[in-house]
Every structure is written in C-alpha cells, then in structure tokens.
C-alpha atoms as a PDB file:
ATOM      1  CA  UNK A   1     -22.269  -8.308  81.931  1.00  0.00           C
ATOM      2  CA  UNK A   2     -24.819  -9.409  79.028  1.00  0.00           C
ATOM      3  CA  UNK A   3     -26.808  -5.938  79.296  1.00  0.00           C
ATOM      4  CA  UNK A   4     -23.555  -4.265  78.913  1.00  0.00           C
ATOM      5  CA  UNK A   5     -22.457  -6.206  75.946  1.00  0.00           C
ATOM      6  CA  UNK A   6     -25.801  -6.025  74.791  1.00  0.00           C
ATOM      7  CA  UNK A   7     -25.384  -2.437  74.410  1.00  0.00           C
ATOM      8  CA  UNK A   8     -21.842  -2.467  73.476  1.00  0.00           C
ATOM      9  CA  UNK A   9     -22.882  -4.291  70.641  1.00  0.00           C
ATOM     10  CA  UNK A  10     -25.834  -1.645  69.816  1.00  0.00           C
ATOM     11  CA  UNK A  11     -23.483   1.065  69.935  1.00  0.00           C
ATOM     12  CA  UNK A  12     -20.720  -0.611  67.131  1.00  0.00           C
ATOM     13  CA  UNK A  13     -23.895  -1.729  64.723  1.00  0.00           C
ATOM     14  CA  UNK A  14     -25.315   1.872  65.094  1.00  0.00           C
ATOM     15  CA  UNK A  15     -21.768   3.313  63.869  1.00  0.00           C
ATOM     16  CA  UNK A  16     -21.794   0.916  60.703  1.00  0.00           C
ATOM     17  CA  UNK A  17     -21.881   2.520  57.630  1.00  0.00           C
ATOM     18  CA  UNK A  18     -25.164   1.504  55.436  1.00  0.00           C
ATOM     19  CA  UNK A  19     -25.063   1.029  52.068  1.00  0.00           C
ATOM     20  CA  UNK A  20     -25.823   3.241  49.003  1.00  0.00           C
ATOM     21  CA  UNK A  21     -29.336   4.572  48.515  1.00  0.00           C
ATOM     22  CA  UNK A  22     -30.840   2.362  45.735  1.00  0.00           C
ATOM     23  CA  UNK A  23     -33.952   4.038  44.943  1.00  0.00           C
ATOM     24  CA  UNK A  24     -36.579   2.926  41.907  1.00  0.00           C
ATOM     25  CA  UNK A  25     -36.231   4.727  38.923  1.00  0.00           C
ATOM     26  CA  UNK A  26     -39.659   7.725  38.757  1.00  0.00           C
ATOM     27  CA  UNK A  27     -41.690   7.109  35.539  1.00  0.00           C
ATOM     28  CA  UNK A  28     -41.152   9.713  33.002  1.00  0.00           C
ATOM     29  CA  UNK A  29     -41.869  13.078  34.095  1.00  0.00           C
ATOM     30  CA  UNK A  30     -41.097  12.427  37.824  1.00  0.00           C
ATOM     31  CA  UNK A  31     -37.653  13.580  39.025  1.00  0.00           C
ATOM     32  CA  UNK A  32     -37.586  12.811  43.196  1.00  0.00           C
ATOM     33  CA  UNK A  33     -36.226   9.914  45.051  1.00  0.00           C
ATOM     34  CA  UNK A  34     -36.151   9.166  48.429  1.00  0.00           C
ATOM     35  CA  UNK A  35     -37.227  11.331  51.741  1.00  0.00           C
ATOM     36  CA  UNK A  36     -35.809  14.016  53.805  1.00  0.00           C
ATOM     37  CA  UNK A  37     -35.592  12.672  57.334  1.00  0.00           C
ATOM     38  CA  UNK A  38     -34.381  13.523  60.866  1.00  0.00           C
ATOM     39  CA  UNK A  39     -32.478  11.530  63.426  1.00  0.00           C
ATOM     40  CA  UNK A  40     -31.084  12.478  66.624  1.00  0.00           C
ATOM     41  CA  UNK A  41     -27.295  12.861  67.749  1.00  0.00           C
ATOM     42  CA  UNK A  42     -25.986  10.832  70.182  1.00  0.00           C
ATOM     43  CA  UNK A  43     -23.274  12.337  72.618  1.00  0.00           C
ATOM     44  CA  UNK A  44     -20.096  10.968  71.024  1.00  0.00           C
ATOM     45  CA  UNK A  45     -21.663  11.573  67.475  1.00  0.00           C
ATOM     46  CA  UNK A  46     -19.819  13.875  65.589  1.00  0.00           C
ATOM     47  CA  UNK A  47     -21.545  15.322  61.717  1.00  0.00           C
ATOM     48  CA  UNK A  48     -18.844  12.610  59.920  1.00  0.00           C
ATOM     49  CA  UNK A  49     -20.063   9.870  62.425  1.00  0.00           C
ATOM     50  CA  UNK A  50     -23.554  10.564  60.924  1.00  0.00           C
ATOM     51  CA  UNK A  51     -22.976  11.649  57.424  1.00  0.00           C
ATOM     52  CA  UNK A  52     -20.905   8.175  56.889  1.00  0.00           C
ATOM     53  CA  UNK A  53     -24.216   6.299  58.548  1.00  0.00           C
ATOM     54  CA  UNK A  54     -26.667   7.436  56.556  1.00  0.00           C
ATOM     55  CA  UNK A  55     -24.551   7.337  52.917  1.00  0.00           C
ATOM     56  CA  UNK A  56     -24.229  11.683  52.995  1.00  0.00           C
ATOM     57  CA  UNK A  57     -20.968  13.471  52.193  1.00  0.00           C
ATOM     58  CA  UNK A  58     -19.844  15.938  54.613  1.00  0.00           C
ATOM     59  CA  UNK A  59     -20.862  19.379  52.997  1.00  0.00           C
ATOM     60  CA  UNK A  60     -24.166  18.274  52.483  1.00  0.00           C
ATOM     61  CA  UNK A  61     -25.049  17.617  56.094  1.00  0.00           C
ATOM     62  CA  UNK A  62     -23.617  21.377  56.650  1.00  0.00           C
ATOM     63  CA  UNK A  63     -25.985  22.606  54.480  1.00  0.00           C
ATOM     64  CA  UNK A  64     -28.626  20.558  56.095  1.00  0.00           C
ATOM     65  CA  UNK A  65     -27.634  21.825  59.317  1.00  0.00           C
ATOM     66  CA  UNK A  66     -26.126  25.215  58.862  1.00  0.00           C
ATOM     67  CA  UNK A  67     -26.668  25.687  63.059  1.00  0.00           C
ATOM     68  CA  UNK A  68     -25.558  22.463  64.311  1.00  0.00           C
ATOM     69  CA  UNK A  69     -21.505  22.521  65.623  1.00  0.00           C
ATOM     70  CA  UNK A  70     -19.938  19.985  63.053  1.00  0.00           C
ATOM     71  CA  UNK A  71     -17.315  18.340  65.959  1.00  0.00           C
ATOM     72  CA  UNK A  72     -19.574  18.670  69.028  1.00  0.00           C
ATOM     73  CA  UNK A  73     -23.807  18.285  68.083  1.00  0.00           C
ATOM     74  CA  UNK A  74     -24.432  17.022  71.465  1.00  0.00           C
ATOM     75  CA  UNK A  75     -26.678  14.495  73.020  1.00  0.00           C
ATOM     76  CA  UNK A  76     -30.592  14.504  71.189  1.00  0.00           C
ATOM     77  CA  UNK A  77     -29.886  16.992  68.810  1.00  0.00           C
ATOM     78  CA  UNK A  78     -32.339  17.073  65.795  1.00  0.00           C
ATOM     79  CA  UNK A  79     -30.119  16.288  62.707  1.00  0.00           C
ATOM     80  CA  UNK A  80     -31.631  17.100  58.931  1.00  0.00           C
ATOM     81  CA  UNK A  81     -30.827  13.792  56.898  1.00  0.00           C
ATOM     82  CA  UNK A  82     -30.828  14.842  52.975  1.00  0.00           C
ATOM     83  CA  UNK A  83     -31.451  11.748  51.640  1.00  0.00           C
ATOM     84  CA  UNK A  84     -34.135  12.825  48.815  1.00  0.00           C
ATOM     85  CA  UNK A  85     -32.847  14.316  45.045  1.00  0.00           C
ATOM     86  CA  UNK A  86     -33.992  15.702  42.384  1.00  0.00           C
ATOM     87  CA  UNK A  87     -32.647  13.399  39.485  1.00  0.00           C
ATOM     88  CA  UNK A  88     -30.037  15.159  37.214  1.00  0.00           C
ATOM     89  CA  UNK A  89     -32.028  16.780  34.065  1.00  0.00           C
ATOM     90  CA  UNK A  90     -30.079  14.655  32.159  1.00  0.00           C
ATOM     91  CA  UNK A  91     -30.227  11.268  30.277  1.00  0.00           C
ATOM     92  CA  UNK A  92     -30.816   8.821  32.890  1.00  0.00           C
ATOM     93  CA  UNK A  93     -28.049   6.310  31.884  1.00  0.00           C
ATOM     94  CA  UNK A  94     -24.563   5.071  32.856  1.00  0.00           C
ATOM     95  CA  UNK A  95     -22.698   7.420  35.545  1.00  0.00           C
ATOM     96  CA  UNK A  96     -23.783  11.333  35.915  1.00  0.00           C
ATOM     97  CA  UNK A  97     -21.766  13.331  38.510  1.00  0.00           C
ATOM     98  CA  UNK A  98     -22.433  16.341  39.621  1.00  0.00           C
ATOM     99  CA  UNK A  99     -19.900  18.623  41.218  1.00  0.00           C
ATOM    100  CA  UNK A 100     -21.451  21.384  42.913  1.00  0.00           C
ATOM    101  CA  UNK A 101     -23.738  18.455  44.126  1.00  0.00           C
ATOM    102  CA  UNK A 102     -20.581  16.294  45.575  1.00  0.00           C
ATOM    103  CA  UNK A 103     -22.849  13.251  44.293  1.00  0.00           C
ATOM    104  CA  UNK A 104     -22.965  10.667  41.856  1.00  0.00           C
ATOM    105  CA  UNK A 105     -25.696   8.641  40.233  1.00  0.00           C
ATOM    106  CA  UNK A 106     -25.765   5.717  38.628  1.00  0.00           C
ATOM    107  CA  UNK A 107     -28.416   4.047  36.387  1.00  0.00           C
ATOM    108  CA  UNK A 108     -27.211   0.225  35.729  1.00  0.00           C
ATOM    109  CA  UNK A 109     -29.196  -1.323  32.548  1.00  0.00           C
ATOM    110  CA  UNK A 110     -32.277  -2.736  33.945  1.00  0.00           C
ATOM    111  CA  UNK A 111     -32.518  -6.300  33.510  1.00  0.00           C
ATOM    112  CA  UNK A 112     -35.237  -8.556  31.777  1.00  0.00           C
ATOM    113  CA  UNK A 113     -37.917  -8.871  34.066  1.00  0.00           C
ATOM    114  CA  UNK A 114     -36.691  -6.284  36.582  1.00  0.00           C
ATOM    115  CA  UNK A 115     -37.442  -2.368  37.343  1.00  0.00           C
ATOM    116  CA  UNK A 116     -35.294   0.506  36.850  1.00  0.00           C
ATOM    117  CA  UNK A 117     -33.397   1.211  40.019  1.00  0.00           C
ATOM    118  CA  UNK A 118     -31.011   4.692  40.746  1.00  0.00           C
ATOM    119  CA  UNK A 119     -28.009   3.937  43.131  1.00  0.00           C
ATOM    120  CA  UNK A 120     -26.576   7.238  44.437  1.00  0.00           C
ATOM    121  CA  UNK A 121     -23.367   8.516  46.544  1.00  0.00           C
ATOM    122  CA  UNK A 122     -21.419  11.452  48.144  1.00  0.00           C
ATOM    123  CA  UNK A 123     -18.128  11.785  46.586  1.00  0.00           C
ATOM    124  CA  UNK A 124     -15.025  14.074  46.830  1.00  0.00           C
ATOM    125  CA  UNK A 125     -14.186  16.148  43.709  1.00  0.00           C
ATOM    126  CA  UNK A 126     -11.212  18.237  42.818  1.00  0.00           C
ATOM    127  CA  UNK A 127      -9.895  21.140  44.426  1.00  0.00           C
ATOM    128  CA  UNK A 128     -10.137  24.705  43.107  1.00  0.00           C
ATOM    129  CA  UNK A 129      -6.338  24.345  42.075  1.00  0.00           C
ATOM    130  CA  UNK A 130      -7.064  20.962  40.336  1.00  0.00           C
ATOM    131  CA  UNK A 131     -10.575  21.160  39.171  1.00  0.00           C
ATOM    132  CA  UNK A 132     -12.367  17.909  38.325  1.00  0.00           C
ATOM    133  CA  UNK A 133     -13.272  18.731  34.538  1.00  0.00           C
ATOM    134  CA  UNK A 134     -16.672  18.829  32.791  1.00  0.00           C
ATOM    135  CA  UNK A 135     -18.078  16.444  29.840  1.00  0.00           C
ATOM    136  CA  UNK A 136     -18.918  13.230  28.635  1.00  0.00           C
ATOM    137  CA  UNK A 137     -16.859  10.205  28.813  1.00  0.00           C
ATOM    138  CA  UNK A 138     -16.350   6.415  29.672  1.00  0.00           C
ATOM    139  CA  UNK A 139     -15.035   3.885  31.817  1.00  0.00           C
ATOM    140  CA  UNK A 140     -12.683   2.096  30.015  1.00  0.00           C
ATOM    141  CA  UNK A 141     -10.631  -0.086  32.499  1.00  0.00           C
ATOM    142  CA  UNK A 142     -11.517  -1.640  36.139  1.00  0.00           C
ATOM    143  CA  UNK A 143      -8.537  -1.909  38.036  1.00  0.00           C
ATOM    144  CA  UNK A 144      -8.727  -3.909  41.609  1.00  0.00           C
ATOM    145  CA  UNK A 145      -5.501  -2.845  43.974  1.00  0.00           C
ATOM    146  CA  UNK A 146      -4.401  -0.208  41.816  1.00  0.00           C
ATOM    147  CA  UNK A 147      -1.123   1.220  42.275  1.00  0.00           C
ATOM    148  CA  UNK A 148      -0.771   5.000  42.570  1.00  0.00           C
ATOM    149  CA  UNK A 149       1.446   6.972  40.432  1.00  0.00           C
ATOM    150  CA  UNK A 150       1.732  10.990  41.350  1.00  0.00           C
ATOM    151  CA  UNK A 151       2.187  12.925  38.096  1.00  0.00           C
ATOM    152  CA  UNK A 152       4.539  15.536  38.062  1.00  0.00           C
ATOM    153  CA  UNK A 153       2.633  18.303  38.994  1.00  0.00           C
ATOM    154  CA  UNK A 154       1.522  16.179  42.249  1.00  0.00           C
ATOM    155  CA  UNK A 155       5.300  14.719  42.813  1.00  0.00           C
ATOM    156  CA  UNK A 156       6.489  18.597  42.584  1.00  0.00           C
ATOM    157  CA  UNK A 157       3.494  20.094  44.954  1.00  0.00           C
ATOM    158  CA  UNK A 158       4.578  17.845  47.818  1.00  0.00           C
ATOM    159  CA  UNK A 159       8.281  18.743  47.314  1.00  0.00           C
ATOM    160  CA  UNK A 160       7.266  22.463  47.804  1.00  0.00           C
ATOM    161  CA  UNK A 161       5.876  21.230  50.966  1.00  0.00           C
ATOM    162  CA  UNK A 162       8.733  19.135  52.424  1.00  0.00           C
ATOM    163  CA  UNK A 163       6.574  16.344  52.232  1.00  0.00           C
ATOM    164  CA  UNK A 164       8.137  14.661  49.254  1.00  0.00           C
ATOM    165  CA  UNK A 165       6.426  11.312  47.525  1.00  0.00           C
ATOM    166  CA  UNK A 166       7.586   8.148  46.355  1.00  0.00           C
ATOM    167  CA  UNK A 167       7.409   7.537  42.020  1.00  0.00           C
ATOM    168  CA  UNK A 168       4.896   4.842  42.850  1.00  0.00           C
ATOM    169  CA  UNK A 169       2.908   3.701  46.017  1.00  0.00           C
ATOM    170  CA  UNK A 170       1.754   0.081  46.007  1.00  0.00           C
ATOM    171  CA  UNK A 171      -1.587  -1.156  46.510  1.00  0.00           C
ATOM    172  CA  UNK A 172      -2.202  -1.417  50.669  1.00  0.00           C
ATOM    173  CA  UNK A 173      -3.617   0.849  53.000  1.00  0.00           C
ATOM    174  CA  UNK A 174      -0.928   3.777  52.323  1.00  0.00           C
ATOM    175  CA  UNK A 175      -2.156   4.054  48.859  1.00  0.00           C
ATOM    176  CA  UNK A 176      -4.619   7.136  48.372  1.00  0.00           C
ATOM    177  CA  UNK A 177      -6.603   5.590  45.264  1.00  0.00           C
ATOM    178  CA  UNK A 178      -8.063   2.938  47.786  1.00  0.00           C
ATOM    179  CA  UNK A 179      -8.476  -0.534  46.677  1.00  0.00           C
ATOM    180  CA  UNK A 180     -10.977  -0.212  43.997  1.00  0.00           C
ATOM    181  CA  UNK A 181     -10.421   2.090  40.552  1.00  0.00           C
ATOM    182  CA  UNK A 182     -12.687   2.824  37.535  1.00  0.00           C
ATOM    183  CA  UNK A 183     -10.181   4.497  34.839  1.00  0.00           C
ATOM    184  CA  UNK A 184     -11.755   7.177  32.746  1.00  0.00           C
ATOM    185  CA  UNK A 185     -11.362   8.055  28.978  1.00  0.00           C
ATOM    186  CA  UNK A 186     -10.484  11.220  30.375  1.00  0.00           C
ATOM    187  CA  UNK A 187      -6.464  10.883  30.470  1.00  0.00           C
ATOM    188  CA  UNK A 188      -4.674  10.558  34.199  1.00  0.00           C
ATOM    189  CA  UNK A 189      -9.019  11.130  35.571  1.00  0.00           C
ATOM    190  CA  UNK A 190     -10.330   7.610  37.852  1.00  0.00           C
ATOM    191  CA  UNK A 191     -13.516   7.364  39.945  1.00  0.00           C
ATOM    192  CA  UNK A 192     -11.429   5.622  43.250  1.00  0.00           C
ATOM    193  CA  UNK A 193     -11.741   4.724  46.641  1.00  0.00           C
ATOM    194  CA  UNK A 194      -9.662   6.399  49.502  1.00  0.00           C
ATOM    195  CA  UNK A 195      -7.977   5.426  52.270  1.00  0.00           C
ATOM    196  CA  UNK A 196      -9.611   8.506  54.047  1.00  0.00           C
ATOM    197  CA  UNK A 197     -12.870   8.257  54.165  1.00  0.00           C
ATOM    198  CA  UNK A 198     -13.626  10.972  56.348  1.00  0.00           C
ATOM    199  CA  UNK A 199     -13.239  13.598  53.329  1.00  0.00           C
ATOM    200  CA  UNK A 200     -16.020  12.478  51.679  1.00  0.00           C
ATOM    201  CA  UNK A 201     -18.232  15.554  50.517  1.00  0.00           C
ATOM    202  CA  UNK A 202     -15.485  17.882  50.054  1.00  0.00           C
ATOM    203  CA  UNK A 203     -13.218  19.371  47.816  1.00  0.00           C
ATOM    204  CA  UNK A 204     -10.135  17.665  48.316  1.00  0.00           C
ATOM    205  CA  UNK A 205      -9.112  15.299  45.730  1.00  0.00           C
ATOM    206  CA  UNK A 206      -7.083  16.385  42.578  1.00  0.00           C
ATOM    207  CA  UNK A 207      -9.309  16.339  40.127  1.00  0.00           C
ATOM    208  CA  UNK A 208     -10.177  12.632  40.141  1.00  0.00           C
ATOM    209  CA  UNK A 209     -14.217  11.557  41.796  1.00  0.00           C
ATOM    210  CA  UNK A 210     -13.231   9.783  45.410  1.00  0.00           C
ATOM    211  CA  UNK A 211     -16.087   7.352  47.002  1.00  0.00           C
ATOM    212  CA  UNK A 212     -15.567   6.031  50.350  1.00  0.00           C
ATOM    213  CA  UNK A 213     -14.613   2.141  50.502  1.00  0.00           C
ATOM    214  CA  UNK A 214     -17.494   0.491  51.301  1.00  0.00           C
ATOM    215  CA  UNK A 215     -19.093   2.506  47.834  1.00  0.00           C
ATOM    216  CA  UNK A 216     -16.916   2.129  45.829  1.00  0.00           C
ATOM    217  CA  UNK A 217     -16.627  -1.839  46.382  1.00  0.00           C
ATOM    218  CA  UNK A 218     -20.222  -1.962  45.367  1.00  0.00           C
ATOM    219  CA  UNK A 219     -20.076   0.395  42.450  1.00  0.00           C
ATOM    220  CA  UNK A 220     -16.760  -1.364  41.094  1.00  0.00           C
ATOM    221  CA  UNK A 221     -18.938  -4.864  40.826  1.00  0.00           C
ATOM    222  CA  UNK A 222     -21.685  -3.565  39.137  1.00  0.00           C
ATOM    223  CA  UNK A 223     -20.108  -0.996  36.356  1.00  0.00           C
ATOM    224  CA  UNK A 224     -18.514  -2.357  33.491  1.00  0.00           C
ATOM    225  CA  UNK A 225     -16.204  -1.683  30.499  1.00  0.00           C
ATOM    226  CA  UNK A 226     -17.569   1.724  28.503  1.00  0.00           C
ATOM    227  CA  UNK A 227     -20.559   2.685  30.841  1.00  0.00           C
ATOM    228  CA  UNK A 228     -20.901   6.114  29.944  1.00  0.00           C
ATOM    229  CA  UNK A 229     -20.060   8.863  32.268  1.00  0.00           C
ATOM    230  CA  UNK A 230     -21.462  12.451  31.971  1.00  0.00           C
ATOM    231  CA  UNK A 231     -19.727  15.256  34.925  1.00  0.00           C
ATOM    232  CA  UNK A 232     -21.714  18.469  34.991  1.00  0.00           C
ATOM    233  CA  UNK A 233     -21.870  21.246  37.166  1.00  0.00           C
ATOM    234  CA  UNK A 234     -25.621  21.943  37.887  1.00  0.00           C
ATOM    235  CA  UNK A 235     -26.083  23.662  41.257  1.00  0.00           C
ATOM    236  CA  UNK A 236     -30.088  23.990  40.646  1.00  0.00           C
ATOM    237  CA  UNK A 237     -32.093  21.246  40.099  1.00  0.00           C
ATOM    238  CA  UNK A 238     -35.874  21.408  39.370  1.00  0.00           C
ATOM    239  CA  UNK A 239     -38.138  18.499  39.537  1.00  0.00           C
ATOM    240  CA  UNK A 240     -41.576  17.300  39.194  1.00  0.00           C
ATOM    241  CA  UNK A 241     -43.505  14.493  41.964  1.00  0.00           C
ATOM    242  CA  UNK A 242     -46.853  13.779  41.593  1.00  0.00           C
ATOM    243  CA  UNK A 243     -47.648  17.045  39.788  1.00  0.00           C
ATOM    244  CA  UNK A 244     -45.919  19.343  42.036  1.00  0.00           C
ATOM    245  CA  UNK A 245     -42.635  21.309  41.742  1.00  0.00           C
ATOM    246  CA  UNK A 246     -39.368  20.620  43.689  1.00  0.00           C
ATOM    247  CA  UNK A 247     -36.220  23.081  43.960  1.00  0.00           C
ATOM    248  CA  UNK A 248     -32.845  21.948  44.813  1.00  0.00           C
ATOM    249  CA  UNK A 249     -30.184  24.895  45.276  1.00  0.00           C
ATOM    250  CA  UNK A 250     -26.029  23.868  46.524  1.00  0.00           C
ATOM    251  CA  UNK A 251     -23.983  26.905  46.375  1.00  0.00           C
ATOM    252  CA  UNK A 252     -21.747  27.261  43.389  1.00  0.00           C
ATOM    253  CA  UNK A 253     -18.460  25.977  43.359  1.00  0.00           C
ATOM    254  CA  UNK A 254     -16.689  28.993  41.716  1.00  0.00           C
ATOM    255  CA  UNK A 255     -19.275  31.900  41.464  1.00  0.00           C
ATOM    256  CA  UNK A 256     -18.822  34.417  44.564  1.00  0.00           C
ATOM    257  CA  UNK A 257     -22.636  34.778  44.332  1.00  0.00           C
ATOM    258  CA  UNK A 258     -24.952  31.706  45.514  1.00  0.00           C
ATOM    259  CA  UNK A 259     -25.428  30.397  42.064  1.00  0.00           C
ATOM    260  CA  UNK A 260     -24.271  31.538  38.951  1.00  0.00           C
ATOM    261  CA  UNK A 261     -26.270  34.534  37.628  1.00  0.00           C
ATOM    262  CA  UNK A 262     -28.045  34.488  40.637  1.00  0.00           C
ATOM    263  CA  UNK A 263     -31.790  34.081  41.316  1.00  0.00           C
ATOM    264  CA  UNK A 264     -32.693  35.003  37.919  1.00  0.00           C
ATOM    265  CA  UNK A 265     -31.091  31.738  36.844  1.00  0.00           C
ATOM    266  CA  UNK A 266     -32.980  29.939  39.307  1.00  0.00           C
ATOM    267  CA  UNK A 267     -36.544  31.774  37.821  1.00  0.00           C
ATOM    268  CA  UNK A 268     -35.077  30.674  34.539  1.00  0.00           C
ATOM    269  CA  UNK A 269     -34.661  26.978  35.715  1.00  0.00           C
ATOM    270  CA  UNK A 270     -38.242  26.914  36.906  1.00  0.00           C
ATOM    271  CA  UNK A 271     -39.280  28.557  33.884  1.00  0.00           C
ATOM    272  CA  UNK A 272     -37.918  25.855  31.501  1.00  0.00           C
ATOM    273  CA  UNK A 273     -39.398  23.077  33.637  1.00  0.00           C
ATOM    274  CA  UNK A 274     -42.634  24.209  34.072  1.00  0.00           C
ATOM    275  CA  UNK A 275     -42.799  24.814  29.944  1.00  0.00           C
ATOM    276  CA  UNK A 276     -46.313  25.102  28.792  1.00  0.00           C
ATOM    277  CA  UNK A 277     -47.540  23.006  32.258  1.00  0.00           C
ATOM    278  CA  UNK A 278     -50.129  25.249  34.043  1.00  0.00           C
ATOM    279  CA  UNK A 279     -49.142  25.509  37.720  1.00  0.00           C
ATOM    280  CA  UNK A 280     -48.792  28.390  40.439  1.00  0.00           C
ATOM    281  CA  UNK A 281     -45.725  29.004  42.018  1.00  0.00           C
ATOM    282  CA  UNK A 282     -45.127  30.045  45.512  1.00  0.00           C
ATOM    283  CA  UNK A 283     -42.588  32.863  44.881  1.00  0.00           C
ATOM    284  CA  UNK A 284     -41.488  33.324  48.528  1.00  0.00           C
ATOM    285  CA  UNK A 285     -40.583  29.419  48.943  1.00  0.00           C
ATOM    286  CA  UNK A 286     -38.392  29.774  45.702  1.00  0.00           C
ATOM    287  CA  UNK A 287     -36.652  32.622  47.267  1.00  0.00           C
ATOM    288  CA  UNK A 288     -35.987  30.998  51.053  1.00  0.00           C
ATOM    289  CA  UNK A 289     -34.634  28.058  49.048  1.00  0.00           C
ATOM    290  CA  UNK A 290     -32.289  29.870  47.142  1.00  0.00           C
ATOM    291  CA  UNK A 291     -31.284  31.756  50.241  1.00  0.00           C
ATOM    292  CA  UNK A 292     -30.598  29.288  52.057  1.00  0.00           C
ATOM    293  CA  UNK A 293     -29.053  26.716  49.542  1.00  0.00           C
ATOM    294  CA  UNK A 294     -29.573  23.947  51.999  1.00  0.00           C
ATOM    295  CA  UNK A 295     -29.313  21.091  48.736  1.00  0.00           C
ATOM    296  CA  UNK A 296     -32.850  19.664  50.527  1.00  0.00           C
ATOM    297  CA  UNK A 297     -35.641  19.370  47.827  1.00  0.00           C
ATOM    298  CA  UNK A 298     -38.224  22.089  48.495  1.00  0.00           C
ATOM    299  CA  UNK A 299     -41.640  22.367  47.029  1.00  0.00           C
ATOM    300  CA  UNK A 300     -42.400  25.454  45.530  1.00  0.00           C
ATOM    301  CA  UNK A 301     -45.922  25.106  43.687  1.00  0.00           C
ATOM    302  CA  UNK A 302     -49.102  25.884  45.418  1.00  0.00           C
ATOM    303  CA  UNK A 303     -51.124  22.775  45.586  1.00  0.00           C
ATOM    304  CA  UNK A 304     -54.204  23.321  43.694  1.00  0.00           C
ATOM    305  CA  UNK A 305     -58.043  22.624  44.794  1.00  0.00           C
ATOM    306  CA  UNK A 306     -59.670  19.621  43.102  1.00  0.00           C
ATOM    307  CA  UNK A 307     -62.319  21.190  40.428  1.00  0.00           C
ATOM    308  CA  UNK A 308     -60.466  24.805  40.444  1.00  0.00           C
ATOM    309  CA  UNK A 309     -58.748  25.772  37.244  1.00  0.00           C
ATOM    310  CA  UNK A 310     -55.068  26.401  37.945  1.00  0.00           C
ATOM    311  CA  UNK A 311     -53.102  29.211  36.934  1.00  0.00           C
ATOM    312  CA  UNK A 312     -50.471  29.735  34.549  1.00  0.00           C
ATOM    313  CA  UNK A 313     -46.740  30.244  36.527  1.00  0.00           C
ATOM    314  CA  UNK A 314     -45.301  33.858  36.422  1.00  0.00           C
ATOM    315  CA  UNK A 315     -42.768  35.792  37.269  1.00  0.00           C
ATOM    316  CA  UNK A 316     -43.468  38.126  39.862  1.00  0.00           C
END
C-alpha cells in the first residue's frame, strides 16, 4: 500500500504546474536566456499536460514538435521543451508582449543590492476577428476578483450563437477574466487570468493578453500602478550569446507567407544585428530555421578558430 501511494503521490507532483521561468538579465549585448531541453512523455501525457508543466503555451510545443500527435504522444516519446529566448530587441523594461510569440516578458526594477532578473510566460492573445492591438501603454489599475462585463460587440456575438450572456458575471469560477486583472491604458484591453487554462498559447481571447492562474497570481503581486507595457508583433528575433548569433522564427500571425516579406526580411534582421560586427554566417542553418519556424533559438554563425581572422557576414 505505501509503494503504491508512494507513486500515486509521484504521479500528482509530476502533473503540477511549475512556476514562471525567472531567468538573469544577459549583460548588454547578450540576448538568450535559458536552454532548449527534452523530456519524455509519459502514457497518459497529453502536449497540454506538458506544455502547462514546464511554463510553455500550447502552439509553441507544436512548433517544437511538429511530428508528435498533440492528444496521444505515447509512452517515452522524446518531447522538444522551448524554454530558451531570444530577448525582445526592445527596451528591456516594464511588460513587452509579443504576439506572434504568444509570450510575455517582464523586467521588474532591480532592487538595491540585487541583479536584473527576466520573468517570462505563454499567454493567449486575440483572435483574428478581435485582434489584440499594437503599441505602447500602461497598467493603470490592479483589480483582484474582477467582475466581467461583455461589451456589446461580445453580448451580440453570443446572441448570434444562441448562447446568450448575462450584462455582468461575478467574480467565481464562471467568470472568464479569472481572479486576477491588470487594466490597461488601452480602453476595454486587461492582461487576466482564465478560468481555462488549457488555451494557453493560442489565439482565443478577444483581444485582451490571458495568463493561466497560477501566472498571473505571481505577475499580479509583483507589477504595479503605470509599469509600462510595449505589445509588438516581431515574429524574428535575432540575438547574440557569447559572440555567436541566434535566430528565432514563429510563423506570422496574418501574413499567408511564413513571415512577413519572407526570408529576405529574415536576411535583413540578421543584417541589422550583425551591423559592423565581423562574423560568418552559416547560410543553410538560417534557411532550415526559417523553414521550419520551430520558435527554438538556432545558431547560425560559424564558430571561428582562435588566432584566424574572421570574415565579414554576406549575403549569399
């Protein structure tokens, strides 16, 4: 009876959700946090089971894993974990989210006497009928147990459907925003929990950034009053470690093609990173990565000999 509990007990701490990644922040001119890593199903696992685990929303584990079935990986199948990114080419402060990314960053003020960290998460954005828009903004309210109150637009969608809503849904496990909501300077926008969890990583939300429950709690207690909050839409990321260069590629959320303007906007991206820095690039790796848009960090310079000059990047 104790071995079975034993692994009873296994089994239920495995399925627990972890926390956020909290990574520390790169020094200037490094852009990569975290590692790439690989588990192995289990035979009830499901994709969701793991994404949730290991802090990923559910497209990118899809892209990780273009082969694996999404309901049924089976029993010791290899499983891609993308838990490294290239940082956002942005200013590293306040909240950045990035849609085609389906992930948010967020760089608290450092404290006296304390590093830099980078706390990241998967989140839901807005459908392609209620896009989640673009631009700078702020949080300007924290609101614990917020009610929900469907706008028109919403109220009227759900009529179409015969699935009509109430004017106002009280805080409780019914109510869609979760228990947790930062309100945006954006008017009728919130970053929010859910009381779905499992829809994490997609596009399902109307227009509003959705975090599961468990993030969400932890974001809510550490973001206050007017932290800035920047949304872009940046499906190629480039980024330097330790002297080498990294490409991130997550198809485009709109474009037909795999990113906007193709992979002549992915040359470009690698051209303005690279600027006057003399390093070779490994053309066919830049290609594979754009083909398969996997959103895993891929190095795509050629590691140079110690004591052998390098060569200046070009376009082939």
């Amino acid at each position: 009876m104790k071995v079975k509990l034993f692994a009873l007990v296994s089994l239920l701490l495995l399925a627990q959700p972890t926390a956020a990644d909290t990574f520390a922040l790169p020094a200037e001119g490094s852009d990569l946090v975290g590692n790439t890593a690989v588990t192995q199903s289990r035979y009830e696992d499901t994709l969701l089971d793991i994404a949730r685990v290991h802090s990923l929303g559910y497209q990118e584990i899809r892209q990780a894993n273009p082969k694996v079935d999404s309901w049924l990986p089976g029993e010791g199948t290899d499983i891609v974990l993308p838990t490294s990114y290239i940082l956002p080419p942005v200013e590293r402060r306040g909240i950045i989210i990035n849609l085609s990314e389906m992930r948010i960053y967020y760089f608290p003020a450092a404290k006296p006497g304390t590093a830099p960290v980078v706390t990241t998460y998967p989140v839901s954005i807005g459908r392609m009928d209620w896009r989640t828009p673009l631009g700078k903004t702020q949080v300007i309210m924290r609101i614990k147990d917020p009610a929900w109150y469907p706008p028109k637009s919403v109220l009227d969608e759900h009529a179409a459907k015969g699935r009509p809503l109430p004017n106002s849904v009280p805080p409780g496990p019914d109510n869609p925003l979760g228990a947790y909501a930062l309100q945006l300077a954006i008017p009728g926008y919130l970053i929010h929990g859910t009381n779905k969890p499992w829809g994490i990583g997609m596009r399902t939300t109307h227009g509003c950034i959705r975090l599961r429950p468990e993030d969400i709690e932890t974001l809510f207690q550490q973001v206050p009053v007017n932290t800035p909050v920047q949304i872009i839409d940046m499906p190629v990321k480039v980024g330097w470690s330790a002297g080498q260069l990294y490409l991130e590629v997550h198809p485009a959320l709109e474009a037909p093609e795999r990113v906007p303007g193709g992979l002549t906007a992915v040359v470009e991206a690698l051209i303005a990173t690279t600027g006057n820095r003399q390093i070779q690039l490994d053309w066919r790796a830049i290609e594979d990565t754009y083909q398969r848009a996997t959103g895993v960090p891929t190095l795509v310079s050629v590691p140079q000999p110690q004591n052998t000059p390098e060569v200046k990047s070009e376009a082939p």
